[in-house]
Protein backbone atom coordinates (compact mmCIF):
# COMPACT_ATOMS: atom_id res chain seq x y z
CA UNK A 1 -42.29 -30.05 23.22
CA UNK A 2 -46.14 -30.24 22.64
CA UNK A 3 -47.39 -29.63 19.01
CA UNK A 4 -51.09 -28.14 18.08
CA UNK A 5 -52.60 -28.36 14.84
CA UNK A 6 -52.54 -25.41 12.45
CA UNK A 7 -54.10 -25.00 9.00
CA UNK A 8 -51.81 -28.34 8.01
CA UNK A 9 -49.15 -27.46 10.11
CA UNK A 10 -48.05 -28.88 13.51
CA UNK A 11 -47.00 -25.39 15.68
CA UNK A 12 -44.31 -26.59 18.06
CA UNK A 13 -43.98 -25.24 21.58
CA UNK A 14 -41.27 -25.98 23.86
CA UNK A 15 -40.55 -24.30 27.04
CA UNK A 16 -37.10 -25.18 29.17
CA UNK A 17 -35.92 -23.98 32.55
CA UNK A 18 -32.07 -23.08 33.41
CA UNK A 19 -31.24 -23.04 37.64
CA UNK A 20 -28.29 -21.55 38.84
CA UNK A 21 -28.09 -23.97 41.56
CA UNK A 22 -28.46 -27.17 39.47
CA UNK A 23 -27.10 -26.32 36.15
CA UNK A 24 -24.60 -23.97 36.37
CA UNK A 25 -21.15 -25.49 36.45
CA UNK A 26 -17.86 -23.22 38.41
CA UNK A 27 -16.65 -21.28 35.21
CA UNK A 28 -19.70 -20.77 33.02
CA UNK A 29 -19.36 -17.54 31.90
CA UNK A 30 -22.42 -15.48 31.35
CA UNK A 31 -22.53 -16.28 27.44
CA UNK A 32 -22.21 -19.94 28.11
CA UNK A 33 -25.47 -19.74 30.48
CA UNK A 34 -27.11 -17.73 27.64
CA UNK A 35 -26.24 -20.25 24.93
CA UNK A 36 -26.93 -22.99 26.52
CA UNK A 37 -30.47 -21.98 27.67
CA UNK A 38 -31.30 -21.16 24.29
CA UNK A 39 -30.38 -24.71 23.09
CA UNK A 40 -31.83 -26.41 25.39
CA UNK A 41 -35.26 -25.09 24.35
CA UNK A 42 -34.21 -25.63 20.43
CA UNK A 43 -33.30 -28.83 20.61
CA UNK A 44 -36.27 -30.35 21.33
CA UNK A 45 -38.03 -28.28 18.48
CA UNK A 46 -35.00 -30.47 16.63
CA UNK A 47 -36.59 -33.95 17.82
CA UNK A 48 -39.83 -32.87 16.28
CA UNK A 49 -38.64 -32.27 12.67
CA UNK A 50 -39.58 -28.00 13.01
CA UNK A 51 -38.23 -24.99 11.99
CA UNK A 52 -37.65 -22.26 14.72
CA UNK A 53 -39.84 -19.18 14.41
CA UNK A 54 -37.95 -17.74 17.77
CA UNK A 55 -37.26 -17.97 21.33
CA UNK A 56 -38.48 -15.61 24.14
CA UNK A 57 -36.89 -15.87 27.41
CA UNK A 58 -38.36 -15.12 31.18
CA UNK A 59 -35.36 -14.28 32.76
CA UNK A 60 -35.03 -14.25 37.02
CA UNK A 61 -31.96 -12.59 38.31
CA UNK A 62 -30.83 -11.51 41.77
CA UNK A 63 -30.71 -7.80 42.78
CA UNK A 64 -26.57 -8.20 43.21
CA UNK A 65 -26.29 -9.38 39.32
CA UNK A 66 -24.11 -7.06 37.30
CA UNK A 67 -25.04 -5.64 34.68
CA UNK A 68 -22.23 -6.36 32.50
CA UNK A 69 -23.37 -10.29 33.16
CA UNK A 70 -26.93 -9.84 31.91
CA UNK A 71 -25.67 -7.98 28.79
CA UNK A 72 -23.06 -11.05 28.28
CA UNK A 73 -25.75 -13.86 28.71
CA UNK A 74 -28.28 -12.27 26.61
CA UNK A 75 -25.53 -11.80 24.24
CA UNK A 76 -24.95 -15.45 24.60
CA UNK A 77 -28.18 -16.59 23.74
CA UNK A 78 -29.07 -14.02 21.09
CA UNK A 79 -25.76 -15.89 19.50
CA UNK A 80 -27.19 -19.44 20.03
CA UNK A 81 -30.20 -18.24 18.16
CA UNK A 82 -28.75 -16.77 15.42
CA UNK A 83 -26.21 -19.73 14.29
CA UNK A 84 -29.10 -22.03 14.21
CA UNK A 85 -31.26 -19.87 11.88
CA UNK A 86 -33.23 -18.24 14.18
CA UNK A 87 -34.50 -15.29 16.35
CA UNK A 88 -33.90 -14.23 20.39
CA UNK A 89 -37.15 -12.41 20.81
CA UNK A 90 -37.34 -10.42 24.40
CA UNK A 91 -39.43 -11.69 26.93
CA UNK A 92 -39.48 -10.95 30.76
CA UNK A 93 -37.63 -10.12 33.30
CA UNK A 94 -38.09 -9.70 37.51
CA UNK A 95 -35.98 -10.33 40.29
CA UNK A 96 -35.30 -13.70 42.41
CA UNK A 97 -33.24 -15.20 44.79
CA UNK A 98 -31.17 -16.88 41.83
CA UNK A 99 -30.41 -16.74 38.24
CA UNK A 100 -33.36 -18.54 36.63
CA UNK A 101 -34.04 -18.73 32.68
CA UNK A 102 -36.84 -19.81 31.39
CA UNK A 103 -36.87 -20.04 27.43
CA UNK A 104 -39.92 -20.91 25.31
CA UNK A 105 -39.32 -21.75 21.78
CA UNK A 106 -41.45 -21.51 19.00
CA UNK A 107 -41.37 -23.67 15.73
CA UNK A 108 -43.55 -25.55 12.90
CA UNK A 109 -43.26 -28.55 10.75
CA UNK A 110 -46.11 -30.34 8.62
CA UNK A 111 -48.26 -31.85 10.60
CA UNK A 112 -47.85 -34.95 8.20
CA UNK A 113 -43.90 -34.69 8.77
CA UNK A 114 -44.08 -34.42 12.75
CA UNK A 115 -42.19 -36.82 14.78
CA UNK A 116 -43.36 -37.72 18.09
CA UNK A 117 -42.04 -40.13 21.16
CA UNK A 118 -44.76 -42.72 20.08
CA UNK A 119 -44.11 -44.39 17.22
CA UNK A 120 -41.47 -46.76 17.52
CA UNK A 121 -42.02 -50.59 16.94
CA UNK A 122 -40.07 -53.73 17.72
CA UNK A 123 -37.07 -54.01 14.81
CA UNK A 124 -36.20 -50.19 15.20
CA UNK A 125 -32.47 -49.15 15.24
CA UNK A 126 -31.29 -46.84 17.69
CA UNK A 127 -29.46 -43.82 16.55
CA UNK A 128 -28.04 -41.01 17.99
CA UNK A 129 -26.80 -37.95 16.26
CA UNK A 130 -24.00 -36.98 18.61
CA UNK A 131 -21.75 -38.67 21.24
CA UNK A 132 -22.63 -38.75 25.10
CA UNK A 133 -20.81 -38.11 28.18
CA UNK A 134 -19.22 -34.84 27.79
CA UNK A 135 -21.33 -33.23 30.63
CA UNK A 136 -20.38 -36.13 32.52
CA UNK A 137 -17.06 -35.65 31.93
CA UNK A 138 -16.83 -31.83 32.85
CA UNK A 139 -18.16 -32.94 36.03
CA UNK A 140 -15.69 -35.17 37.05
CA UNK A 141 -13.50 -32.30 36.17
CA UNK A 142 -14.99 -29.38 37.42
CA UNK A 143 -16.71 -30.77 40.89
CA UNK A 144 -13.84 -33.93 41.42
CA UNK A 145 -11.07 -32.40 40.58
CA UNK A 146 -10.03 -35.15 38.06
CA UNK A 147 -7.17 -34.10 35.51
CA UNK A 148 -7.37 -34.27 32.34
CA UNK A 149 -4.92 -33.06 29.08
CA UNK A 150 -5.35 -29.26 28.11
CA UNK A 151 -6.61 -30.66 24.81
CA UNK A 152 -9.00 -32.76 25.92
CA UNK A 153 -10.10 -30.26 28.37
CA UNK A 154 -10.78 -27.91 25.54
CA UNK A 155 -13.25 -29.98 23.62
CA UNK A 156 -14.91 -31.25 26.75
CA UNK A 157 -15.53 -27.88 27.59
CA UNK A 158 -16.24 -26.77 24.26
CA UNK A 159 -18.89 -29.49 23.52
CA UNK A 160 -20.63 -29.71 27.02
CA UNK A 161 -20.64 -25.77 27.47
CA UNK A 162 -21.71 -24.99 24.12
CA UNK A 163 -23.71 -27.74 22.96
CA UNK A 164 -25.61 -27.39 19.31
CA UNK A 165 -29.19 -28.13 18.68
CA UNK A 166 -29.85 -30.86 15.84
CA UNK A 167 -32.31 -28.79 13.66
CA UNK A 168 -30.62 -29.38 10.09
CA UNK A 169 -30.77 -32.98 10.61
CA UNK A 170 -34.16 -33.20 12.58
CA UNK A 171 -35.40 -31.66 9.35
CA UNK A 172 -34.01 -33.64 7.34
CA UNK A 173 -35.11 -37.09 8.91
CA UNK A 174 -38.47 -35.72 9.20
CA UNK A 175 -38.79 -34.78 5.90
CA UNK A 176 -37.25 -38.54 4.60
CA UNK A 177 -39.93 -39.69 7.09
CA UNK A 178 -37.29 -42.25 8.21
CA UNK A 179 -37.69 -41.79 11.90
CA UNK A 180 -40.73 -43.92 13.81
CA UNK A 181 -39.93 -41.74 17.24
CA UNK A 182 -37.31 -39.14 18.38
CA UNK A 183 -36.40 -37.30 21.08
CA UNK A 184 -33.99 -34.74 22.62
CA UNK A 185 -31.43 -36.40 24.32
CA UNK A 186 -29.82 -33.34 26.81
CA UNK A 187 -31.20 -35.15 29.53
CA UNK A 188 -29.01 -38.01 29.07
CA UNK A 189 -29.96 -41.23 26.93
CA UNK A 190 -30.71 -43.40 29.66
CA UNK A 191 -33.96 -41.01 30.30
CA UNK A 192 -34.62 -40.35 26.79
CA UNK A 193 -35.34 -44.08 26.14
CA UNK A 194 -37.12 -44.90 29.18
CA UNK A 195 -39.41 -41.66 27.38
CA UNK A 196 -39.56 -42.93 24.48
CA UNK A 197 -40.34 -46.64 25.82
CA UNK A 198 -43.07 -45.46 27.94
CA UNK A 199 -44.41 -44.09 25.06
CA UNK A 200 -44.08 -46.27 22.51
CA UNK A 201 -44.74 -49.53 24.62
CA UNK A 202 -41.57 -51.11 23.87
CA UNK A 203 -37.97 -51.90 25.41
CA UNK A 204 -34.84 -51.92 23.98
CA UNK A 205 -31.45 -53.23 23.95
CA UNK A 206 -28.41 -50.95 23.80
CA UNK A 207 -25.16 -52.69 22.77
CA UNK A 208 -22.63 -50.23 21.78
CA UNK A 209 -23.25 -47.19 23.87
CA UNK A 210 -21.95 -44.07 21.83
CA UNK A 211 -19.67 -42.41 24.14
């Protein structure tokens, strides 16, 4: 996400891309694709410390795509936007040679309450504000063909198909201006501290990796 200043606020922009071919897992449904594109552009408005104003989606689909499966997955992600407090907008929509969506969401925090990737200083503590490897997991069942309990199944499905932007509690660290550096952490955590590292000229140490 980038952030611009705005009469003492920080307006917080955020745009995130969802490929058929490289993020859709065998047995998404349509509402899963829809939810999780419109996380995966709230969440990082969630590493900043900002409030959603809305999402607007430009959405790429294939001549053959039913209509029944556009209603679904705009269904889907007009869901994810409502249960965290915010708004699916509209946007665009034209055809191409796979399912493609492109959401762009739209938030603000004060500017004095923004977190960014580049503050964090030697003596930090890591936190998370979830548990990793549930993606991973779903891919070892999915693509591998690795068993795993029908109970087990259900939450790995549950959590990596419907994941949940941190927005309450990126609010609430900004505004207890705890936090020296943040970000969202869908890409994986490996890449998220290398991010913030580069950033914030340090390293770090992990030694109890939350999975």
């Amino acid at each position: 996400a980038v952030a611009f200043s705005l009469d003492g606020e920080a307006l917080v922009v955020n745009t995130d891309m969802l490929v058929e071919s490289t993020d859709v897992l065998p047995g998404m449904t349509a509402a899963d694709v829809g939810w999780k594109a419109g996380v995966m552009g709230l969440s990082d408005l969630a590493a900043k410390g900002a409030r959603p104003y809305g999402v607007v989606v430009s959405l790429g689909l294939p001549d053959s795509t039913p209509e029944p499966y556009v209603s679904a997955l705009v269904t889907g992600m007009n869901k994810a936007c409502r249960e965290h407090g915010t708004y699916y907008l509209g946007g665009d929509t034209n055809r191409c040679s796979e399912l493609v969506v492109s959401c762009t969401a739209i938030g603000s925090v004060p500017k004095s309450r923004l977190i960014h990737r580049s503050g964090a200083r030697p003596g930090d503590i890591i936190a998370v504000t979830g548990e990793f490897g549930y993606t991973g997991a779903l891919f070892e069942v999915v693509l591998r063909r690795h068993d795993a309990p029908p109970s087990i199944l259900r939450i790995i499905r549950e959590r990596a198909l419907r994941p949940r932007a941190r927005l309450n509690e990126g609010r609430a660290l900004a505004e207890a201006g705890v936090v020296s550096a943040a970000i969202d952490s869908s890409d994986g955590l490996a890449w998220s501290l290398h991010e913030i590292a580069n950033a914030s000229k340090v390293g770090f140490l992990v030694e109890r990796l939350p999975i």
